[in-house]
Protein backbone atom coordinates (compact mmCIF):
# COMPACT_ATOMS: atom_id res chain seq x y z
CA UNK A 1 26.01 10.21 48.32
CA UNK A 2 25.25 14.22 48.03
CA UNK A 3 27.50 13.98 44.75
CA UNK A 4 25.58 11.08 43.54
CA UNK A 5 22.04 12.79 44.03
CA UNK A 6 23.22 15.87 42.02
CA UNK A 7 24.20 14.10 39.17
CA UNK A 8 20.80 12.65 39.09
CA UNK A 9 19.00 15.37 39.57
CA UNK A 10 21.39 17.18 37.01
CA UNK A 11 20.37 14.41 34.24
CA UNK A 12 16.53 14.42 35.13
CA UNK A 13 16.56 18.32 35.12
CA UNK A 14 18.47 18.31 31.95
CA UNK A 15 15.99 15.66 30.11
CA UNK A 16 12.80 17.25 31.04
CA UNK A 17 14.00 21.06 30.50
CA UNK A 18 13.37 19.89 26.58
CA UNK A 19 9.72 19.36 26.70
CA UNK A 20 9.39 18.82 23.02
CA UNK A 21 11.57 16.08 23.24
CA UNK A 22 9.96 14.48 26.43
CA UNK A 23 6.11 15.16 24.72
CA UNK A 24 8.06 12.48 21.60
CA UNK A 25 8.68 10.58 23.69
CA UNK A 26 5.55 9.93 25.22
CA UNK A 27 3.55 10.51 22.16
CA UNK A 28 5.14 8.10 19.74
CA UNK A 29 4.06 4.94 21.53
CA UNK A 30 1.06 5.97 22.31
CA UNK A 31 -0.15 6.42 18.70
CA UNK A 32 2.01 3.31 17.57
CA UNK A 33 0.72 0.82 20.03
CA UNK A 34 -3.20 2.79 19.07
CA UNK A 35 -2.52 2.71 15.39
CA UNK A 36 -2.15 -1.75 15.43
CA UNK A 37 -4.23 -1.80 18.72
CA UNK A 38 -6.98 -0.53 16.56
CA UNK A 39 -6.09 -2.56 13.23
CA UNK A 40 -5.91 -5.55 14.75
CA UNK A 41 -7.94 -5.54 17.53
CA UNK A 42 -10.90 -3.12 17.54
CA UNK A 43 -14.04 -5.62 16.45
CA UNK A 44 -16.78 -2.30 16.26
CA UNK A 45 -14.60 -0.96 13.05
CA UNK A 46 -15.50 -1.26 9.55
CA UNK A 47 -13.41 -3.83 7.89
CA UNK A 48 -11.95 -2.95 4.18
CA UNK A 49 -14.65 -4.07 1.87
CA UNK A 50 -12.69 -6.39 -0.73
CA UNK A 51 -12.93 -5.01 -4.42
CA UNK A 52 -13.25 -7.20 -7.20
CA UNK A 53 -14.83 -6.93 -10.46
CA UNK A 54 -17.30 -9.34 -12.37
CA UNK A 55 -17.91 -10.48 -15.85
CA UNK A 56 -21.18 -12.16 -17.32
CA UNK A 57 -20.94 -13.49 -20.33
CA UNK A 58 -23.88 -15.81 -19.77
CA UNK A 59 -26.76 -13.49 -18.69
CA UNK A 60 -28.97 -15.98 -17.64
CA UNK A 61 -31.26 -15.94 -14.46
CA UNK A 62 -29.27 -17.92 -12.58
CA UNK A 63 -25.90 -15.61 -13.46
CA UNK A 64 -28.15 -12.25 -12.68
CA UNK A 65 -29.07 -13.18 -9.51
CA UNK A 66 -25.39 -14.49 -8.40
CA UNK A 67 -24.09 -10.97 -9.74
CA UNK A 68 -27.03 -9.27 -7.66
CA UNK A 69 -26.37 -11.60 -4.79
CA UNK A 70 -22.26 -10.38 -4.73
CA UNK A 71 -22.96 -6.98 -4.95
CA UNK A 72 -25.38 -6.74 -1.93
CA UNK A 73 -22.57 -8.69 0.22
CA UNK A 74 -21.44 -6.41 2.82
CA UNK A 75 -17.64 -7.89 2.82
CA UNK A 76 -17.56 -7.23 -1.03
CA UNK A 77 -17.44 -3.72 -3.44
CA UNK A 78 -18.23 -5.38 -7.26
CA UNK A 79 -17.91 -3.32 -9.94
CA UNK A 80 -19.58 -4.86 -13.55
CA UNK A 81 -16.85 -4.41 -16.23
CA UNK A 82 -15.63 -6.57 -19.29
CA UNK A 83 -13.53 -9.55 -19.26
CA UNK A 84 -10.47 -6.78 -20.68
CA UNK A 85 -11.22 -3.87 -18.07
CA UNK A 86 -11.58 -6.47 -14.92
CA UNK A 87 -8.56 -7.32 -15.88
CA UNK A 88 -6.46 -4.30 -16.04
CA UNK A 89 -7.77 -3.36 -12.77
CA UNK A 90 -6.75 -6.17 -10.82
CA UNK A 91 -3.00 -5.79 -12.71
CA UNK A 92 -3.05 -2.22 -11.71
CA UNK A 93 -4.42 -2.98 -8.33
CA UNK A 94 -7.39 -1.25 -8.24
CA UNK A 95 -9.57 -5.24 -7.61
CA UNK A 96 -8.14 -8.18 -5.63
CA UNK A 97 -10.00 -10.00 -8.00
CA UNK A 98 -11.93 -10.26 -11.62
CA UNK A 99 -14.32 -12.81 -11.47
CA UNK A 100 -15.92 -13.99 -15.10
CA UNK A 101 -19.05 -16.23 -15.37
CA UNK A 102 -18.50 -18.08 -18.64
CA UNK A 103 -21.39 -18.52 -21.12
CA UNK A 104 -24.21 -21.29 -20.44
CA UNK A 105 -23.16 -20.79 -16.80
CA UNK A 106 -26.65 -21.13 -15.16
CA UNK A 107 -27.80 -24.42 -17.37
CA UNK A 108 -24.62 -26.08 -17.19
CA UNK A 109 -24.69 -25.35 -12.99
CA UNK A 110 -28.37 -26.73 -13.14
CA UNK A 111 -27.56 -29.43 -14.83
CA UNK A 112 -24.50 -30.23 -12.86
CA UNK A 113 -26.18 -30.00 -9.72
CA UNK A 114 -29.05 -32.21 -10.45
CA UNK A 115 -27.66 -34.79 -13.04
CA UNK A 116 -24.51 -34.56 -11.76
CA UNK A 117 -22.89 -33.18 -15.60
CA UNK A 118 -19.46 -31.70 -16.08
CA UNK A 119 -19.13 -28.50 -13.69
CA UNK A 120 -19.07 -25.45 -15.72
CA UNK A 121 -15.55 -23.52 -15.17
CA UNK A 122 -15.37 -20.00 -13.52
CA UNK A 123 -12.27 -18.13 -13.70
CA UNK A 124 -10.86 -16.06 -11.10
CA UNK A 125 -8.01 -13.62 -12.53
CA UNK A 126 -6.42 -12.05 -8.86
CA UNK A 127 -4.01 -9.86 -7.57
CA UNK A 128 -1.02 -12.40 -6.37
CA UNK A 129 0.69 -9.92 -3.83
CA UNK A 130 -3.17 -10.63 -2.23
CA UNK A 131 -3.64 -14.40 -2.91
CA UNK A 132 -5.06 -14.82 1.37
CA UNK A 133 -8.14 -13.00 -0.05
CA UNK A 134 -8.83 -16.01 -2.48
CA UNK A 135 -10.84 -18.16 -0.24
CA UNK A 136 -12.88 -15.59 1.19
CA UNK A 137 -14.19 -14.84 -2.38
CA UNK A 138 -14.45 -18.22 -3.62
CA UNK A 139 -16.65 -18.69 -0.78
CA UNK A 140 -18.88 -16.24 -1.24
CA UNK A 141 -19.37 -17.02 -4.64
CA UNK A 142 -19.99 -20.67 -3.72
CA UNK A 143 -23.10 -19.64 -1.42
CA UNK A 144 -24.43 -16.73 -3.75
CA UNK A 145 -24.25 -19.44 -6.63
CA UNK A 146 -25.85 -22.50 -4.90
CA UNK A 147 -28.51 -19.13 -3.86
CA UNK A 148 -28.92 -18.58 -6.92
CA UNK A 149 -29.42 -21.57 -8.52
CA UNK A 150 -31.92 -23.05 -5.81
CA UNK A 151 -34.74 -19.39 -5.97
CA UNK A 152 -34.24 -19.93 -10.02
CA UNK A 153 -35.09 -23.92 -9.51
CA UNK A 154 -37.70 -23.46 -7.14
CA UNK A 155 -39.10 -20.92 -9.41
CA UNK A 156 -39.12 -23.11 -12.41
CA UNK A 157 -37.29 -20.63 -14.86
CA UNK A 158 -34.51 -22.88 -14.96
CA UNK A 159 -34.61 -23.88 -18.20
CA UNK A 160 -33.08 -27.16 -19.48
CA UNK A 161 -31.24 -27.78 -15.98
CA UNK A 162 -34.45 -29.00 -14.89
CA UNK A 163 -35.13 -30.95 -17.66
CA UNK A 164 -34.47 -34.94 -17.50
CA UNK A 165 -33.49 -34.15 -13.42
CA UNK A 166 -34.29 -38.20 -13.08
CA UNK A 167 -31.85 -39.10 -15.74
CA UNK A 168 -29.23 -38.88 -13.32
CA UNK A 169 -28.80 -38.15 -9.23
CA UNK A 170 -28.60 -35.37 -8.40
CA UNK A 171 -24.94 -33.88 -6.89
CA UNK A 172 -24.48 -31.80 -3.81
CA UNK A 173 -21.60 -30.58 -4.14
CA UNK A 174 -20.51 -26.80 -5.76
CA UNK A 175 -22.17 -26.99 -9.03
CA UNK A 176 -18.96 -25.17 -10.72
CA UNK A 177 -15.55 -25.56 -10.88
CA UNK A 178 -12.99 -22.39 -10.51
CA UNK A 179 -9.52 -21.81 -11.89
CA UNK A 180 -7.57 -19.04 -10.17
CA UNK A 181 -5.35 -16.94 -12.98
CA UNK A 182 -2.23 -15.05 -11.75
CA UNK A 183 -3.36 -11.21 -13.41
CA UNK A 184 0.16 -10.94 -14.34
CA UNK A 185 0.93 -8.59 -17.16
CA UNK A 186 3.69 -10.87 -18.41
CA UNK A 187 2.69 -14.70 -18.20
CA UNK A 188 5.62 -15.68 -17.61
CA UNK A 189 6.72 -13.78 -14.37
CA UNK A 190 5.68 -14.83 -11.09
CA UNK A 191 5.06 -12.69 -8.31
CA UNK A 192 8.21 -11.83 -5.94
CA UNK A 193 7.54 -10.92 -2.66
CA UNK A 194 11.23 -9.75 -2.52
CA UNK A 195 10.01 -6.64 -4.44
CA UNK A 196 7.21 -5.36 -2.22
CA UNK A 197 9.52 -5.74 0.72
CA UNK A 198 12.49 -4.24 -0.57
CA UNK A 199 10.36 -1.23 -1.40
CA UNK A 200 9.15 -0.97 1.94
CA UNK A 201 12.39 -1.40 3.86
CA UNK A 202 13.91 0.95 1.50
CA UNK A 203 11.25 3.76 1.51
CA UNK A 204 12.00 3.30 5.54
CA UNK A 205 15.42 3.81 5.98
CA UNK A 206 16.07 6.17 3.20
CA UNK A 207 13.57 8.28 5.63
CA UNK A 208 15.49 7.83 8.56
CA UNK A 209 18.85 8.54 6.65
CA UNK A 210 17.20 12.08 5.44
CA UNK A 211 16.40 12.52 9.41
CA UNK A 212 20.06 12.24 10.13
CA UNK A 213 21.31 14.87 7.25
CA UNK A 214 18.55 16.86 8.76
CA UNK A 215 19.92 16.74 12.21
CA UNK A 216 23.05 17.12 10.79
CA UNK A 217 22.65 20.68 9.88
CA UNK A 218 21.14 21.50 13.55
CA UNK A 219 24.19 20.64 14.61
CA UNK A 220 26.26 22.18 12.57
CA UNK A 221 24.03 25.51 13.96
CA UNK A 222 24.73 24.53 17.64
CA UNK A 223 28.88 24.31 17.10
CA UNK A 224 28.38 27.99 15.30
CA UNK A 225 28.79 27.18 12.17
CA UNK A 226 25.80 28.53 10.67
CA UNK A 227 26.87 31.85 11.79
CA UNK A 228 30.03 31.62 9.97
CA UNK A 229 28.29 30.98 6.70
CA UNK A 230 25.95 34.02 7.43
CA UNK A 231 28.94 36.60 6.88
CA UNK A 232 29.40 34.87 3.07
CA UNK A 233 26.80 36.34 0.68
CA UNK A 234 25.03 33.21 1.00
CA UNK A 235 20.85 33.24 1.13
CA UNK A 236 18.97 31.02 3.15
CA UNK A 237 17.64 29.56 0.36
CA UNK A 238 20.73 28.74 -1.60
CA UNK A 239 22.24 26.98 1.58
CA UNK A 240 19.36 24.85 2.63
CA UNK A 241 18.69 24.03 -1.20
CA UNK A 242 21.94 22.62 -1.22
CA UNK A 243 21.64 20.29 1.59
CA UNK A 244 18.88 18.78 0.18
CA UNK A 245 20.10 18.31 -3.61
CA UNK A 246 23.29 16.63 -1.70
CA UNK A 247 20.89 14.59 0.13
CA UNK A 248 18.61 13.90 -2.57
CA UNK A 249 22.01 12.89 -4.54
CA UNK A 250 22.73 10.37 -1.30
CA UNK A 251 19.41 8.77 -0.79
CA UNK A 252 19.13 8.13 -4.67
CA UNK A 253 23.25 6.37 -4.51
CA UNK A 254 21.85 4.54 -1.09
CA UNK A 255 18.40 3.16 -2.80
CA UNK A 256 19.87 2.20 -6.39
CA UNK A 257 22.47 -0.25 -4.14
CA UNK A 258 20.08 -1.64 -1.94
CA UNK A 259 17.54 -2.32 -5.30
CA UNK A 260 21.32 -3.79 -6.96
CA UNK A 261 21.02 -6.32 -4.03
CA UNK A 262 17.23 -7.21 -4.36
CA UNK A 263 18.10 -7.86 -8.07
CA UNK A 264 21.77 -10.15 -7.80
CA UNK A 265 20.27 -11.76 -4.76
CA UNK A 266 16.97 -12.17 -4.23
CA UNK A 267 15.51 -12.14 -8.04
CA UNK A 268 13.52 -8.49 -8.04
CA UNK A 269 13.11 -7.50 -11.22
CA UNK A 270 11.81 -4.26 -13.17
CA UNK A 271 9.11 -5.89 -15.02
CA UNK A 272 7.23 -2.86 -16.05
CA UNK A 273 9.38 0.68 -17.23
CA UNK A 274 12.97 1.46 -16.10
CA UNK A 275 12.49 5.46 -17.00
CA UNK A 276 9.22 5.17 -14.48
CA UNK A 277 11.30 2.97 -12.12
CA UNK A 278 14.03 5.76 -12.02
CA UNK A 279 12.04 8.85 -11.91
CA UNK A 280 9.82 6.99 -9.09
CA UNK A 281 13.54 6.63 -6.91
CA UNK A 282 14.36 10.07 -8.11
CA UNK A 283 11.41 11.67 -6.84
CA UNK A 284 11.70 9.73 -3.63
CA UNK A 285 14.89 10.59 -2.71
CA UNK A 286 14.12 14.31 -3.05
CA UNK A 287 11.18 13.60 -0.85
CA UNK A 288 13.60 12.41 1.43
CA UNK A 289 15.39 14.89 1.73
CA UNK A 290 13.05 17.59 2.12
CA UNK A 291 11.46 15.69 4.83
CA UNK A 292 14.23 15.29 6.62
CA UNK A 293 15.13 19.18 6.41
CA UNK A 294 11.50 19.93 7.37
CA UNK A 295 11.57 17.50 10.41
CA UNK A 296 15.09 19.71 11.52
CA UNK A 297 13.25 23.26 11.22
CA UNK A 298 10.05 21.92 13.31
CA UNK A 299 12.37 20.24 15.98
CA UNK A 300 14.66 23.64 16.45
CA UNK A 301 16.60 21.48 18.52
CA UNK A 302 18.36 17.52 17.74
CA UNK A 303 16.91 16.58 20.97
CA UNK A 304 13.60 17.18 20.03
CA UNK A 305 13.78 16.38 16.32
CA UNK A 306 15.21 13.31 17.36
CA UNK A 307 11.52 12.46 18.94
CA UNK A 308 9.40 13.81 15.99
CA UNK A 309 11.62 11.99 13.33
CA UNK A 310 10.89 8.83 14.64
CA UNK A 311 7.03 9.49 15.16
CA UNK A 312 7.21 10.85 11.71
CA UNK A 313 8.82 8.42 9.81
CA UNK A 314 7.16 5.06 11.64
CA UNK A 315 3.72 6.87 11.04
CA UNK A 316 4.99 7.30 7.82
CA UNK A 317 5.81 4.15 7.22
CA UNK A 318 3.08 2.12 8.54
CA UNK A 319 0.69 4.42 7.10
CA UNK A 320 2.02 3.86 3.46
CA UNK A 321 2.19 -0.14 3.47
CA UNK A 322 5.48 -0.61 3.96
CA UNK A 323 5.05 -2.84 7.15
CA UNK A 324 1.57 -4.03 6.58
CA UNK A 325 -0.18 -4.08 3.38
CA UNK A 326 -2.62 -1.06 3.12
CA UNK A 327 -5.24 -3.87 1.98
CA UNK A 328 -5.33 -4.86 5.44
CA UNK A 329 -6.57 -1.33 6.57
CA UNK A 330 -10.17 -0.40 7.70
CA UNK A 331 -11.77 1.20 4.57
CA UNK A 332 -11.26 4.69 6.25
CA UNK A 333 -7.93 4.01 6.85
CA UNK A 334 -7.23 2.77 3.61
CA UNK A 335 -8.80 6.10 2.27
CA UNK A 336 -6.66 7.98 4.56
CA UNK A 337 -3.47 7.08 3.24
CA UNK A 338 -3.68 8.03 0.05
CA UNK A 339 -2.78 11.55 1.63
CA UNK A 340 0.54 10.13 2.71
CA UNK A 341 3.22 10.28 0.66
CA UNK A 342 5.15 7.11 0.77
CA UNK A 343 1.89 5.05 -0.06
CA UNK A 344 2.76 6.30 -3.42
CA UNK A 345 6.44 5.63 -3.40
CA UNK A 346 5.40 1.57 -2.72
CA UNK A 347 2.51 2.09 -5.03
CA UNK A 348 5.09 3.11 -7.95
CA UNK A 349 7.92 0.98 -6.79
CA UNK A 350 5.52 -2.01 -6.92
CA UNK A 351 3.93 -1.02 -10.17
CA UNK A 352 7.84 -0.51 -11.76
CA UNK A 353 8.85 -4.11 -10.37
CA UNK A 354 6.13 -7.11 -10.17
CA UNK A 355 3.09 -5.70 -11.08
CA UNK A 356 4.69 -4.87 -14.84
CA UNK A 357 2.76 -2.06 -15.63
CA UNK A 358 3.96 0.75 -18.09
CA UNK A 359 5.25 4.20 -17.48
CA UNK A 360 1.99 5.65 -17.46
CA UNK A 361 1.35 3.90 -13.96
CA UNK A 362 4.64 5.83 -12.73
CA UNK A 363 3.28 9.48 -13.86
CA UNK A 364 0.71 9.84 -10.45
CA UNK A 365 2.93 9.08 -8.05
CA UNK A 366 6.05 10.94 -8.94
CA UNK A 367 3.81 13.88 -9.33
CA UNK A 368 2.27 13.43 -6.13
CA UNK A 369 5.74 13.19 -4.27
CA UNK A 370 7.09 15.77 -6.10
CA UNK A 371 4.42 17.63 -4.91
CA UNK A 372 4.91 16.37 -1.39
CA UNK A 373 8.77 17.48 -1.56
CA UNK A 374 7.99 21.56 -2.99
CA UNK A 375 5.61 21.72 0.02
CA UNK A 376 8.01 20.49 2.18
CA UNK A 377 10.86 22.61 1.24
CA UNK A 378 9.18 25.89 1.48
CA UNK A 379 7.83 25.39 4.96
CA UNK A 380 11.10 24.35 5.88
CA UNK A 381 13.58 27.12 4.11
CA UNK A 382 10.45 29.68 5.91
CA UNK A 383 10.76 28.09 9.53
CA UNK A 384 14.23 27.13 9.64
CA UNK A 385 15.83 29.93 12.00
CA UNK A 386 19.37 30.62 12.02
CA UNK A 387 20.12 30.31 15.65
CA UNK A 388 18.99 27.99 18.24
């Protein structure tokens, strides 16, 4: 039994004698379970305001007040922009929705609604990756309309939809009929969710794969190896430069078969440009690979790096969409993660695949990650140490 209680004290000595790796430990839940605990849960925080944009091409009273009405709304952010620019924006991503009031809206509503006459149609371009937001908006244009239309009524400024109100009964129903418009760039391609996961799951594990080559070369330290290269005339730099072009090289060869997959099998497409869609998994994988490198010079040990990389790359991960969409964020939230790195890798993945969009839409986010990957090499080649 003596023998049995010194092995156990043995292992819990040997555990907790790595405090960096015990403080992981604890720290990783912690923030995890906080992160959805206050997504999900946490009823004082703002909610994400939902963006769309709105067209009037009928300028009546009844159409200025609805437009007034939607931008005071608390759960909206409407931006006024032409039936061309709404549109672009919601196939960019920058609106869940365009929302365009057709001409003769505000007569043909009066008229519908009190003679019971053919609805007038509004059309509601949106994002399809964010269809669940569609009812929320066509309610709140339903109550801002029938708003609307009753304080111009009551006023008497409604024009002919007042007129000949006992020709007919009137209706009480929504004096407007809406058609909801896929803003794909190419009519003919449907959204596939396939893509937006794919890019998500990939972004993930090509993480955790640049973690492992990371921990690799910590190891590679601890069996002495490290001071072997040190007697070639071999700098710092040159060796640790290396191991992340051969990583780089490895992550790209990992994502371009897991992307040959999501196109034999499960339909993904590159829609918009293949010269964006490869410099986006280019500039990825050296992202990667530099994190992964960084993550081994702040652990110092594998123990420890171990517990980082995997608070790291969840945060990561969660943070950037891959898991769930950053649409679903609280508006500080969503503003936060524009500072994290693989938001833009999904944001250029997605914009290379479904969305369609040309290589223009690739240019930001390879030079943010890029960016990301410089910074992370040069903290890591200046606080990598040689020995343990």
């Amino acid at each position: 039994m003596s023998a049995f209680t010194a092995l156990v004290r043995k292992d819990l000595t040997l555990h907790f004698s790595n405090r960096r790796a015990v403080i992981m430990s604890i720290v990783a839940p912690i923030l995890i379970a906080a992160f959805f605990g206050s997504l999900f849960g946490d009823k004082a925080a703002k909610p994400a305001n939902i963006p769309i944009a709105i067209t009037d091409l009928d300028h009546s009273a009844v159409s200025i007040k609805l437009v007034a009405a939607m931008r005071a709304d608390t759960a909206l952010v409407v931006s006024v922009a032409s039936a061309d620019e709404a549109l672009a924006q919601v196939r960019a991503g920058k609106q869940r929705a365009a929302v365009v009031l057709p001409s003769g809206f505000g007569a043909g509503a009066g008229s519908a609604l009190m003679r019971g006459s053919p609805k007038p149609e509004i059309v509601l371009h949106f994002d399809p990756s964010q269809a669940m937001v569609m009812p929320l908006v066509r309610g709140l244009l339903a109550q801002h309309a029938m708003q609307a239309l009753g304080d111009v009524l009551a006023g008497g400024s409604g024009g002919s939809a007042t007129a000949g109100a006992s020709a007919g009964g009137p209706s009480f129903s929504v004096p407007f009929a809406t058609r909801q418009v896929e803003a794909g760039v190419k009519p003919e391609v449907r959204y596939n969710s396939y893509a937006h996961s794919f890019a998500g799951m990939g972004v993930q594990f090509i993480l955790l794969m640049g973690v492992d080559i990371g921990m690799g070369l910590l190891l590679m330290r601890r069996l002495g190896l490290w001071k072997r290269l040190r007697a070639a005339p071999i700098t710092r730099t040159t060796l640790l430069g290396s191991r992340i072009a051969s990583a780089a090289l490895i992550a790209l060869i990992v994502f371009a078969v897991i992307y040959a997959v999501a196109f034999v099998a499960f339909g993904v497409r590159v829609e918009g440009s293949w010269i964006g869609f490869v410099a986006v998994l280019v500039a990825f994988a050296l992202l990667a690979a530099s994190f992964g490198l960084l993550i081994a010079a702040l652990g110092r040990t594998p123990e420890a790096t171990r517990g980082l990389a995997i608070l790291a790359t969840l945060l990561l991960v969660m943070l950037g969409g891959a898991w769930v969409p950053s649409f679903t964020f609280p508006a500080w939230l969503q503003t936060a993660s524009l500072f994290v790195p693989t938001r833009w890798a999904i944001d250029g993945l997605d914009a290379m695949t479904w969305r369609g969009l040309g290589l223009q839409a690739a240019v930001l986010p390879v030079v943010v990650m890029l960016g990301f990957s410089a910074a992370f090499t040069a903290l890591a080649v200046q606080r990598f140490e040689w020995d343990e």
